[in-house]
Structures are given as C-alpha cells and as structure tokens.
Protein backbone atom coordinates (compact mmCIF):
# COMPACT_ATOMS: atom_id res chain seq x y z
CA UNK A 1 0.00 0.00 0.00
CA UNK A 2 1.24 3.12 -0.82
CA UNK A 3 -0.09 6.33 1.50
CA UNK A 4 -1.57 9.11 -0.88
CA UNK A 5 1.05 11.30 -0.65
CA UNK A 6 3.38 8.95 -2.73
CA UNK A 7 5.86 6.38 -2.64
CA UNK A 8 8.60 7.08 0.32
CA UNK A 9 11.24 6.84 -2.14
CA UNK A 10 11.85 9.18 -5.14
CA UNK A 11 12.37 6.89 -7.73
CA UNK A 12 11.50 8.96 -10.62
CA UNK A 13 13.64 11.54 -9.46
CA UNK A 14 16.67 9.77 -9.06
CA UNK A 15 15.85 7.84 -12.35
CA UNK A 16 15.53 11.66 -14.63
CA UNK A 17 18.93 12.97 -12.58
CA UNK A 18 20.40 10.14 -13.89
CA UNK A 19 21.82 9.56 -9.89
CA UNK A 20 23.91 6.52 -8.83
CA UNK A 21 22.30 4.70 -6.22
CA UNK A 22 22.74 1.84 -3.64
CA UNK A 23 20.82 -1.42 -3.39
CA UNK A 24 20.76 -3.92 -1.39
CA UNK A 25 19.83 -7.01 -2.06
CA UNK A 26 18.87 -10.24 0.48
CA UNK A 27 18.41 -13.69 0.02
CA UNK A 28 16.16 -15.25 1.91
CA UNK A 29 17.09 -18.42 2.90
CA UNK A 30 20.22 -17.08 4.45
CA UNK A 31 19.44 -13.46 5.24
CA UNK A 32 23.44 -12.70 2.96
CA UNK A 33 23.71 -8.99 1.31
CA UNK A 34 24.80 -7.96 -1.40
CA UNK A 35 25.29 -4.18 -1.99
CA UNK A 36 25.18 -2.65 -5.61
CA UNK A 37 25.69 0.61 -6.92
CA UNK A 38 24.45 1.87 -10.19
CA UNK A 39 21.53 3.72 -11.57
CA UNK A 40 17.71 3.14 -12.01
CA UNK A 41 17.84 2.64 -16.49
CA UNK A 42 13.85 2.52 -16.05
CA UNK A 43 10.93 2.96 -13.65
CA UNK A 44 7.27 2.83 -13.94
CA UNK A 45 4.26 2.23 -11.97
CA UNK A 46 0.66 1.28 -12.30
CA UNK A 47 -2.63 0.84 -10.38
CA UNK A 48 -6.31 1.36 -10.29
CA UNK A 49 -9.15 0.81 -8.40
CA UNK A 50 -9.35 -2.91 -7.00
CA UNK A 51 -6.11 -3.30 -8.37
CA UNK A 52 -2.61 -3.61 -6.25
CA UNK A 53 -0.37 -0.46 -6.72
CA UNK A 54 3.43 -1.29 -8.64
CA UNK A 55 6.10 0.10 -8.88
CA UNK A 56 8.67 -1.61 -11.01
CA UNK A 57 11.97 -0.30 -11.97
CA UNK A 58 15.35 -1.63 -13.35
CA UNK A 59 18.50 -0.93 -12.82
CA UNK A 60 21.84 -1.22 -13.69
CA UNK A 61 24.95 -1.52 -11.58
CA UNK A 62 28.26 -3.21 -10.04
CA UNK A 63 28.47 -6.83 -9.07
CA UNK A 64 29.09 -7.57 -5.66
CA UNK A 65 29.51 -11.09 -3.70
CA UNK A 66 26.79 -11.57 -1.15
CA UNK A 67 28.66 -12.44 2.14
C-alpha cells in the first residue's frame, strides 16, 4: 500500500537525474547482502481501483559477492 502522498522513495527523481544509487539485495534463505551501486535505467508504476499499486523499476549496476 502506498499512502496518498506517494511512494517514500523518489524513484523517478533519481531515475531523470540520472543519480547513482545503492541497493541492497537479500536472500532469503540465508538473510546474505549484497550491496550494488548503479543507476535506475527505467521505472514505472501502475494501479487502479481494485487493483494492487506497482512500482517496477530496473536498474543497472556493479556486481558484488553476497557475504
């Protein structure tokens, strides 16, 4: 659920600047990180009424080992 007055993270903003980023990413199983830094290449949303609000981006960025 996003509250009305938008998502708590500026994606689109940091997507047109053209910013580099960090992201973390976490496996499950094992709770290991992995941090990447890179930029957002695309980012989009959609939703309606009834329907779940998305936001979907992708992104593009360094390789790290998740330890």
């Amino acid at each position: 659920m996003v509250p009305i007055t938008g998502a708590e993270y500026p994606f689109e903003a940091k997507y047109l600047n053209q910013e580099r980023v960090d992201i973390v990413l976490i496996e499950g199983g094992s709770g290991q990180k992995c941090v990447c830094t890179g930029q957002f290449t695309s980012v989009s949303r959609a939703g309606g009424v009834g329907q779940n609000y998305q936001i979907t981006f992708e992104f593009s960025g360094s390789a790290d080992e998740f330890s």
